[in-house]
PDB file of N, CA and C in Angstrom:
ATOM      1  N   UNK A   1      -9.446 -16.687 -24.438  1.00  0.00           N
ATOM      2  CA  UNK A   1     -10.194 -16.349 -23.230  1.00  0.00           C
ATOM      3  C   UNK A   1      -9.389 -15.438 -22.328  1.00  0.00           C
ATOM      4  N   UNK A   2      -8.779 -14.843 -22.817  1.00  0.00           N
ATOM      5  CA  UNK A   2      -7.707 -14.520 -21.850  1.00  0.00           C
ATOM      6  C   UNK A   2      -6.925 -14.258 -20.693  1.00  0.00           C
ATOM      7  N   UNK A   3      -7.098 -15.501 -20.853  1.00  0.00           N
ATOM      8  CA  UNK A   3      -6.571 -16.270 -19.393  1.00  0.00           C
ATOM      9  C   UNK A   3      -7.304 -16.879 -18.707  1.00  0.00           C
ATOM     10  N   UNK A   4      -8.755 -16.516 -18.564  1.00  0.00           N
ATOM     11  CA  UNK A   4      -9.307 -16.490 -17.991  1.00  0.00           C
ATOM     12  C   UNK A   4     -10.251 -17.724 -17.732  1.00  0.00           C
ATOM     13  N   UNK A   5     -10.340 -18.914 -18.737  1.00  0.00           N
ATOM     14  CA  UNK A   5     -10.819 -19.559 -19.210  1.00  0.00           C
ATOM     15  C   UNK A   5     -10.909 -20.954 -18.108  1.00  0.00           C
ATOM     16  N   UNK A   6     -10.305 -20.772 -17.371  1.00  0.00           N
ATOM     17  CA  UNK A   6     -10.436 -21.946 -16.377  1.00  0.00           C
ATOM     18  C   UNK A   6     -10.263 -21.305 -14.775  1.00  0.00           C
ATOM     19  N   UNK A   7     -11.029 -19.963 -14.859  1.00  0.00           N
ATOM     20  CA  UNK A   7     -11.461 -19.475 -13.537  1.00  0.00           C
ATOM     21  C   UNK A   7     -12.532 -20.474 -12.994  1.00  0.00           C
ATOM     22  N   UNK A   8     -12.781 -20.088 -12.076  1.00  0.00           N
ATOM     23  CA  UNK A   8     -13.833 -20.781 -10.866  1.00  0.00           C
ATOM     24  C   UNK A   8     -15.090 -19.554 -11.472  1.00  0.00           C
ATOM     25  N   UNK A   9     -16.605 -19.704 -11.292  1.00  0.00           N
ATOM     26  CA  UNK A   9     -17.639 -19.042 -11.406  1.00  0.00           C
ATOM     27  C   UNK A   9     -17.928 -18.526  -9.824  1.00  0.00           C
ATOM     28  N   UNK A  10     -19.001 -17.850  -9.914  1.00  0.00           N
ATOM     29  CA  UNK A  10     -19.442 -17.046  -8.804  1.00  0.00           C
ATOM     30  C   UNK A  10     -20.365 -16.492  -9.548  1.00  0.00           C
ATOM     31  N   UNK A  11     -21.493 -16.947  -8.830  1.00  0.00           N
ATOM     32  CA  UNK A  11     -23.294 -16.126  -9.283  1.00  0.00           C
ATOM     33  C   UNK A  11     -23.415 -15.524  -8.362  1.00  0.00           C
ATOM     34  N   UNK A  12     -23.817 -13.610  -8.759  1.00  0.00           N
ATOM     35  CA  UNK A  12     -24.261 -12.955  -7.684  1.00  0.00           C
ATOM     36  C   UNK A  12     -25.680 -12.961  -8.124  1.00  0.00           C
ATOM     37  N   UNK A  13     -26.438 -13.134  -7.104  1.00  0.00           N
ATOM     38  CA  UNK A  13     -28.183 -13.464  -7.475  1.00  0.00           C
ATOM     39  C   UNK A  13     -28.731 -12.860  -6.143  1.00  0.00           C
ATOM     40  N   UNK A  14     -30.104 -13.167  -6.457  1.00  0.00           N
ATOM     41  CA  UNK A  14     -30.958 -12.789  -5.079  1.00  0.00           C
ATOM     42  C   UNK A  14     -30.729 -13.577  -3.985  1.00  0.00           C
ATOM     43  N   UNK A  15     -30.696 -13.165  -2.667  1.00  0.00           N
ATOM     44  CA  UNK A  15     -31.131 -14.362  -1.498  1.00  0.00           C
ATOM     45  C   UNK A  15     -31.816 -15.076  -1.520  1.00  0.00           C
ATOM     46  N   UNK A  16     -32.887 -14.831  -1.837  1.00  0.00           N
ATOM     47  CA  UNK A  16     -34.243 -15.086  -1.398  1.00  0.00           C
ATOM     48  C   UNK A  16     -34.485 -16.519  -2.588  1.00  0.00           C
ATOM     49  N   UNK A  17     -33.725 -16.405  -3.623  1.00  0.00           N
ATOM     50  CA  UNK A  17     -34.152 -18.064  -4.198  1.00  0.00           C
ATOM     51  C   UNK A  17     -32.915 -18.077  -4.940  1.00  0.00           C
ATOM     52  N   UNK A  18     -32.692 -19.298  -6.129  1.00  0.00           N
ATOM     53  CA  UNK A  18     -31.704 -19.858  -6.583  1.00  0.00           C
ATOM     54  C   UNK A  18     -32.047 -19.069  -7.808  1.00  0.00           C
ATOM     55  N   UNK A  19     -32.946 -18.692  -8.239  1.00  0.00           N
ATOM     56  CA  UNK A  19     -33.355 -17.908  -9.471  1.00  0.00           C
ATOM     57  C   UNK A  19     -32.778 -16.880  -9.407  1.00  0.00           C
ATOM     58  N   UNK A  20     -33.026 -15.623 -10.173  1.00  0.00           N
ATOM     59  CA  UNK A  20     -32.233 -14.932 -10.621  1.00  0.00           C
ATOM     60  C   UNK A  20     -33.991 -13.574 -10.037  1.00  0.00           C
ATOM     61  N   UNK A  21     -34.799 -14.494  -9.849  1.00  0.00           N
ATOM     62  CA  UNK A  21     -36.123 -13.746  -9.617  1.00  0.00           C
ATOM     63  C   UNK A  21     -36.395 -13.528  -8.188  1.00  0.00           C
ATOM     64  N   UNK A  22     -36.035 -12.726  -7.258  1.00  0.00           N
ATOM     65  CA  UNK A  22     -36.749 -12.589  -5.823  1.00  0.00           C
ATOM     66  C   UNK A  22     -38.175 -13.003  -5.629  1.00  0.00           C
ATOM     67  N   UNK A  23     -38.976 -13.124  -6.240  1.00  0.00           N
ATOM     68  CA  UNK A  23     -40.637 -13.471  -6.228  1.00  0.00           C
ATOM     69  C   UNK A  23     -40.441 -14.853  -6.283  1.00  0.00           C
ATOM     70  N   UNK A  24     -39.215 -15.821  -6.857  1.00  0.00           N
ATOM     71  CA  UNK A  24     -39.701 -16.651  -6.792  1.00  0.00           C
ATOM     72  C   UNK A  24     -39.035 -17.546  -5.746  1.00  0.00           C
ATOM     73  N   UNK A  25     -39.198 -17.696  -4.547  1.00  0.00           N
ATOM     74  CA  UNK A  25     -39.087 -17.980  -3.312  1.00  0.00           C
ATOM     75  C   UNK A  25     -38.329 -19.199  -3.035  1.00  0.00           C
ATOM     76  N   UNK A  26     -37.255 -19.148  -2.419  1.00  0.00           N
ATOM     77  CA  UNK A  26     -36.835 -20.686  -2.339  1.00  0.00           C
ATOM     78  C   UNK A  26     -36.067 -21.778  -3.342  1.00  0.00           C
ATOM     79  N   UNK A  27     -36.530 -22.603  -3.516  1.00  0.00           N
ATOM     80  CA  UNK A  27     -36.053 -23.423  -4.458  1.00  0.00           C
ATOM     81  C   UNK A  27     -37.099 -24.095  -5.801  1.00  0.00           C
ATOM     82  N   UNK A  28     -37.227 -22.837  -6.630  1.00  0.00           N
ATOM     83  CA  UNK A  28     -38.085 -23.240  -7.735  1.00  0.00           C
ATOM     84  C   UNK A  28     -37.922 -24.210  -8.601  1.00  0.00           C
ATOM     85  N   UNK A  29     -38.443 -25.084  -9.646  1.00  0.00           N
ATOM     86  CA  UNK A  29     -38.404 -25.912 -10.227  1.00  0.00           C
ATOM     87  C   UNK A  29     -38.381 -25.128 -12.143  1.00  0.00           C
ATOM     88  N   UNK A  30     -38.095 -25.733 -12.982  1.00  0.00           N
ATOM     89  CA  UNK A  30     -37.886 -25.299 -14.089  1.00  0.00           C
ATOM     90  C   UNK A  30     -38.015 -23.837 -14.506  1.00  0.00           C
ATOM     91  N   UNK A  31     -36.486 -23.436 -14.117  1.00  0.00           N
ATOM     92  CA  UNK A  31     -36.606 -21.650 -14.326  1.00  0.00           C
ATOM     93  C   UNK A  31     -35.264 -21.457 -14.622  1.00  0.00           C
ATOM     94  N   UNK A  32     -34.982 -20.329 -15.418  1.00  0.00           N
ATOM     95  CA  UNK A  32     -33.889 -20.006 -16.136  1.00  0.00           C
ATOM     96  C   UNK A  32     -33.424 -19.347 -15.587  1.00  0.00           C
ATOM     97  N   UNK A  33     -32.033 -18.830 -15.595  1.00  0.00           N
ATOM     98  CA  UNK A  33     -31.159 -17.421 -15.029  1.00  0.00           C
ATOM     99  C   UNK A  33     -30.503 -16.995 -15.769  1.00  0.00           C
ATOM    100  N   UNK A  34     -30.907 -15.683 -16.212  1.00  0.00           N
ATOM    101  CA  UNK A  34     -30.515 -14.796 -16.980  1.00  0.00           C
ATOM    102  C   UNK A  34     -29.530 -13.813 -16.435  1.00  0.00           C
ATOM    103  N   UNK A  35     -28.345 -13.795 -16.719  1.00  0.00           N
ATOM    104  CA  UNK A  35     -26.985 -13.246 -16.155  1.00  0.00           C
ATOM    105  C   UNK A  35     -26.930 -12.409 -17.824  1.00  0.00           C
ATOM    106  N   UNK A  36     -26.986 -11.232 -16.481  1.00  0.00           N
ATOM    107  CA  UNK A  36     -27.077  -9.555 -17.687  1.00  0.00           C
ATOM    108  C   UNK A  36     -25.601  -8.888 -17.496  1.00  0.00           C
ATOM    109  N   UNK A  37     -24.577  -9.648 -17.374  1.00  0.00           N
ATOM    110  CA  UNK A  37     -22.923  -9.321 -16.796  1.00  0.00           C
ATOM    111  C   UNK A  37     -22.389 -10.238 -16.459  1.00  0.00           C
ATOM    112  N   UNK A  38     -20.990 -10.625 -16.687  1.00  0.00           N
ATOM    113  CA  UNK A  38     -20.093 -10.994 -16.156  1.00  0.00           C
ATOM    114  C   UNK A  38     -18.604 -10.136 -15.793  1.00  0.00           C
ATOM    115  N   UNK A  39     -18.229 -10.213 -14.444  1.00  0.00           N
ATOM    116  CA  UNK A  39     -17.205  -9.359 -13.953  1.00  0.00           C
ATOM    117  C   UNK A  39     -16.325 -10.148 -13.835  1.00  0.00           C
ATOM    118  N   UNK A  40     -14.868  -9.879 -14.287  1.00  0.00           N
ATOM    119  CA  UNK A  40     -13.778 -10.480 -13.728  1.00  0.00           C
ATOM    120  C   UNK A  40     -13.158 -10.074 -12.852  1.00  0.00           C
ATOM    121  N   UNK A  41     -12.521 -10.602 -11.575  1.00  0.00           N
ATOM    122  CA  UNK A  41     -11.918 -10.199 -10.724  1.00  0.00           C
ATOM    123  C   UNK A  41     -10.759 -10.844 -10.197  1.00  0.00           C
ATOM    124  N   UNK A  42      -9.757 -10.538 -11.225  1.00  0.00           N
ATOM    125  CA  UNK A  42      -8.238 -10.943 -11.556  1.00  0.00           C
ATOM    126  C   UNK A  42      -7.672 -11.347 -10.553  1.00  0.00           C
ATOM    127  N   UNK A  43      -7.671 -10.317  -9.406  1.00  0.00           N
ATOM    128  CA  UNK A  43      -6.758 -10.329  -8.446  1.00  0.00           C
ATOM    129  C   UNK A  43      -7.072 -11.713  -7.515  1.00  0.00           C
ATOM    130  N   UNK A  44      -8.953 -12.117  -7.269  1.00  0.00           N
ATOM    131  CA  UNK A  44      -9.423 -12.966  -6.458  1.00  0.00           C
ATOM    132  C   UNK A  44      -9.336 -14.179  -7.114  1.00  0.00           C
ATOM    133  N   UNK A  45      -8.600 -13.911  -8.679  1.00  0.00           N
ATOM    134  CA  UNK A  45      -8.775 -15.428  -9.312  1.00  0.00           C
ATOM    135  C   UNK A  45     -10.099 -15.945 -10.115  1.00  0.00           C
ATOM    136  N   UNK A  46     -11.357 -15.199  -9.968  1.00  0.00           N
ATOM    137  CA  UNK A  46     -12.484 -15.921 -10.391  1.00  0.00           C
ATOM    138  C   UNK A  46     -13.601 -14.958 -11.100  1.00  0.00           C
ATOM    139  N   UNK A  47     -14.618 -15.352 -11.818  1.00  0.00           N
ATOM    140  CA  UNK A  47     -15.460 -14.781 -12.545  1.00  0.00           C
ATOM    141  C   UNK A  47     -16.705 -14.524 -11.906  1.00  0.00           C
ATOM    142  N   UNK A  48     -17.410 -13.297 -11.585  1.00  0.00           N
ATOM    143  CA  UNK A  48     -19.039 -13.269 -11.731  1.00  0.00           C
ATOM    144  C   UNK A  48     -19.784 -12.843 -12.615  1.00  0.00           C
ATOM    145  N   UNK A  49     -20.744 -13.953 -12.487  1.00  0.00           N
ATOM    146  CA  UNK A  49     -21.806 -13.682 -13.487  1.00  0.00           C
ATOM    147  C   UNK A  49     -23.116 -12.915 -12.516  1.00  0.00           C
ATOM    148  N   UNK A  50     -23.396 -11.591 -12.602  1.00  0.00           N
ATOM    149  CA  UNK A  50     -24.504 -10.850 -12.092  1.00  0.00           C
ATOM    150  C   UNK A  50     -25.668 -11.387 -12.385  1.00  0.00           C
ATOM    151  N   UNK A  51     -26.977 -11.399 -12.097  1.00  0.00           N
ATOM    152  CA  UNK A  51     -28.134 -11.877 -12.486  1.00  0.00           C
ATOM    153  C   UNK A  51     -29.193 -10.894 -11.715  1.00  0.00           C
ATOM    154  N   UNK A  52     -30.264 -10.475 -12.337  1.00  0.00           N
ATOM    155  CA  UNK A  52     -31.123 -10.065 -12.089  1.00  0.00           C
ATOM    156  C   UNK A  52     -30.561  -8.631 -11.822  1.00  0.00           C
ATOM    157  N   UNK A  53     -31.132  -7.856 -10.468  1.00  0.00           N
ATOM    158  CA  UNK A  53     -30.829  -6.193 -10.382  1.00  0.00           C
ATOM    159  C   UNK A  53     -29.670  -6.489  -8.970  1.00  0.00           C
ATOM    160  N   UNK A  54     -29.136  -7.662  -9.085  1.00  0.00           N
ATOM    161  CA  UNK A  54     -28.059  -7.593  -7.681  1.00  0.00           C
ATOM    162  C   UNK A  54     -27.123  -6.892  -8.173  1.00  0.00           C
ATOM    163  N   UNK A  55     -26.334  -6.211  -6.856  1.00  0.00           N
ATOM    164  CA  UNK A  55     -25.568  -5.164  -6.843  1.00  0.00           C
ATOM    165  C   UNK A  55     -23.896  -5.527  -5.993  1.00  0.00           C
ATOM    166  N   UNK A  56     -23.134  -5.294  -6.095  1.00  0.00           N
ATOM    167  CA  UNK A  56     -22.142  -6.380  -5.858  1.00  0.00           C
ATOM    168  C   UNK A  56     -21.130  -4.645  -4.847  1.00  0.00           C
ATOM    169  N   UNK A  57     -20.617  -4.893  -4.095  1.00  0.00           N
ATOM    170  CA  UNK A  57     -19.531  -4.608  -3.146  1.00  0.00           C
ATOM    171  C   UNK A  57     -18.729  -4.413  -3.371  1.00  0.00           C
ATOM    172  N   UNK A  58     -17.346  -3.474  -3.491  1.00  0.00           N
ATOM    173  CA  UNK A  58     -16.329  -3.572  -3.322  1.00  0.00           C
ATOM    174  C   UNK A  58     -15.223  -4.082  -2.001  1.00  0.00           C
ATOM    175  N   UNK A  59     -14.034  -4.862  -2.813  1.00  0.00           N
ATOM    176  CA  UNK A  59     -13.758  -5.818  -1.732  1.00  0.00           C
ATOM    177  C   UNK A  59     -13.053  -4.941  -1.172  1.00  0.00           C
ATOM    178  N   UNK A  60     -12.299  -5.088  -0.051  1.00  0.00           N
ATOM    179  CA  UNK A  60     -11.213  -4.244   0.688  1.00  0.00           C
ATOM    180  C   UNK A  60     -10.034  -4.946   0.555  1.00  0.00           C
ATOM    181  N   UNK A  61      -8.941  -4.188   0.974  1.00  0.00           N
ATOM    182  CA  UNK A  61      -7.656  -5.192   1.170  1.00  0.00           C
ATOM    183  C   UNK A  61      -7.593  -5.243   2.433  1.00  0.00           C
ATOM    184  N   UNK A  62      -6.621  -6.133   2.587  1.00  0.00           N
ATOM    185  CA  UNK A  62      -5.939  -6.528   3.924  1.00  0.00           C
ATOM    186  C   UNK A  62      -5.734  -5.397   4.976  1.00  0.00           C
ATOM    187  N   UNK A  63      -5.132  -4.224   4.534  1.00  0.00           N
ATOM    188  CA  UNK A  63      -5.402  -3.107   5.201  1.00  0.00           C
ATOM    189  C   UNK A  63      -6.017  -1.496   4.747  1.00  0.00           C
ATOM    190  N   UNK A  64      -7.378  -1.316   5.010  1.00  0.00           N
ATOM    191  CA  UNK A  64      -8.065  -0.643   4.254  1.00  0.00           C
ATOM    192  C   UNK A  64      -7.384   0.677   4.349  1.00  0.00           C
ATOM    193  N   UNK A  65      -7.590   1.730   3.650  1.00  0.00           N
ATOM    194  CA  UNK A  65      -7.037   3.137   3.358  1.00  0.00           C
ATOM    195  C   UNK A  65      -7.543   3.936   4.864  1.00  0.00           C
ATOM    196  N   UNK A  66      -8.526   3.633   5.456  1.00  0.00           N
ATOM    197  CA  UNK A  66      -8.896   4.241   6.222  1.00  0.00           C
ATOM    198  C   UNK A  66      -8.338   4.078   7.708  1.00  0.00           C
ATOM    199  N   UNK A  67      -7.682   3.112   7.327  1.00  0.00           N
ATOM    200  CA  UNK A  67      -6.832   2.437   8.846  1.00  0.00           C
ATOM    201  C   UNK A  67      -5.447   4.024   8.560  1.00  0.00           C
ATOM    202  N   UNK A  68      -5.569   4.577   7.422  1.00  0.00           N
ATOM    203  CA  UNK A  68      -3.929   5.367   7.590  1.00  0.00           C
ATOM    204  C   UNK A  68      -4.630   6.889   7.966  1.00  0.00           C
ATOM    205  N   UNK A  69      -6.057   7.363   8.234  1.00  0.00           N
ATOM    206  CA  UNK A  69      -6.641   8.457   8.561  1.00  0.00           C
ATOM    207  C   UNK A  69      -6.492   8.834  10.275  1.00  0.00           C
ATOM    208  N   UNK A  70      -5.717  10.044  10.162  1.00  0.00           N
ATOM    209  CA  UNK A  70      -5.572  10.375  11.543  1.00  0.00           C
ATOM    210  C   UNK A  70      -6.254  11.939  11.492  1.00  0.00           C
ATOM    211  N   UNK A  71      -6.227  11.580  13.143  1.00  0.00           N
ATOM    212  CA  UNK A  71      -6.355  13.560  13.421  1.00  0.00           C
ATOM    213  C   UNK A  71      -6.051  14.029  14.510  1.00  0.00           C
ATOM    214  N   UNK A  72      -4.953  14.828  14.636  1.00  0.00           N
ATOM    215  CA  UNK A  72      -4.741  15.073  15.783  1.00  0.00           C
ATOM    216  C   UNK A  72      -5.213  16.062  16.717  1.00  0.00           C
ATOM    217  N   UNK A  73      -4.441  16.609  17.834  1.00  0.00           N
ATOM    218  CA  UNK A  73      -4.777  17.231  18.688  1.00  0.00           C
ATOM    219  C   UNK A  73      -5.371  18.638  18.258  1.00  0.00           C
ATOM    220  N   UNK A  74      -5.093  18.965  17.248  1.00  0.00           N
ATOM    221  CA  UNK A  74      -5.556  20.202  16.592  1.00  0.00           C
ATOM    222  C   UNK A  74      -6.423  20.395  15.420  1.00  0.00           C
ATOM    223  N   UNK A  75      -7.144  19.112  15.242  1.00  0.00           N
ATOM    224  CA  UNK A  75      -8.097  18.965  14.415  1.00  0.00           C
ATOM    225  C   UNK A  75      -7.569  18.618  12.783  1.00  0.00           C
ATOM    226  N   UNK A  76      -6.068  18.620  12.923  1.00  0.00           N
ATOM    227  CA  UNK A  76      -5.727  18.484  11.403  1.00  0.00           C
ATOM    228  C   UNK A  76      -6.109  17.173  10.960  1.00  0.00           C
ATOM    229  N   UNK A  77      -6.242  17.115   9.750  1.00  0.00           N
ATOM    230  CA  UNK A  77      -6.939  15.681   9.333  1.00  0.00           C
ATOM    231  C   UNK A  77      -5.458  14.957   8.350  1.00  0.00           C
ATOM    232  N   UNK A  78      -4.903  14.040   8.592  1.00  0.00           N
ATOM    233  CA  UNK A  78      -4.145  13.397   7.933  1.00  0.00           C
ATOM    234  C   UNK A  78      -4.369  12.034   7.658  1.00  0.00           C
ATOM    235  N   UNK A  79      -3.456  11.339   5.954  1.00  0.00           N
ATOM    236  CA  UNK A  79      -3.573  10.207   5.979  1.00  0.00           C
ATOM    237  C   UNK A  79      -4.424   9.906   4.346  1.00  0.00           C
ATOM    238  N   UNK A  80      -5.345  11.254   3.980  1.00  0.00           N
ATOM    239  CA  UNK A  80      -6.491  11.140   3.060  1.00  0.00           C
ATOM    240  C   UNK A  80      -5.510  11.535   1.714  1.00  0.00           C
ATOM    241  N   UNK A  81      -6.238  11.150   0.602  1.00  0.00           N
ATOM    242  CA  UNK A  81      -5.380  10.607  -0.505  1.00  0.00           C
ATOM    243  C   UNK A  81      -5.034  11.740  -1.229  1.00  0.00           C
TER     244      UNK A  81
END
């Protein structure tokens, strides 16, 4: 498994219900979830399994790249990669 085998899970799914289906509202009764991906994310320690058409974020670090973007008095732009 490599390594990986006793991560923690994480379902990214719809809001709107426990299903994997937005239509189906809330807390449905006998329904399946079909997870079309699983992502590992080494650094956070844990696994997601995607479901349905959810779309997932990139995380930031502690101090984002954009905290080092300056510009000074003369319009020069510094800081960008």
């Amino acid at each position: 498994a490599l390594g990986f085998g006793n991560c923690p899970i994480c379902v990214a799914k719809t809001q709107y219900s426990l299903t994997d289906d937005q239509t189906k509202l809330g807390a449905p009764t006998d329904f399946e979830v079909t997870v079309r991906n699983l992502k590992i994310s080494a650094g956070a320690g844990f696994i997601v399994a995607l479901t349905g058409e959810i779309m997932t974020m990139p995380g930031l670090p502690k101090v984002p790249a954009a905290e080092r973007i300056d510009v000074d008095e003369t319009g020069k732009i510094s800081g960008l990669f």
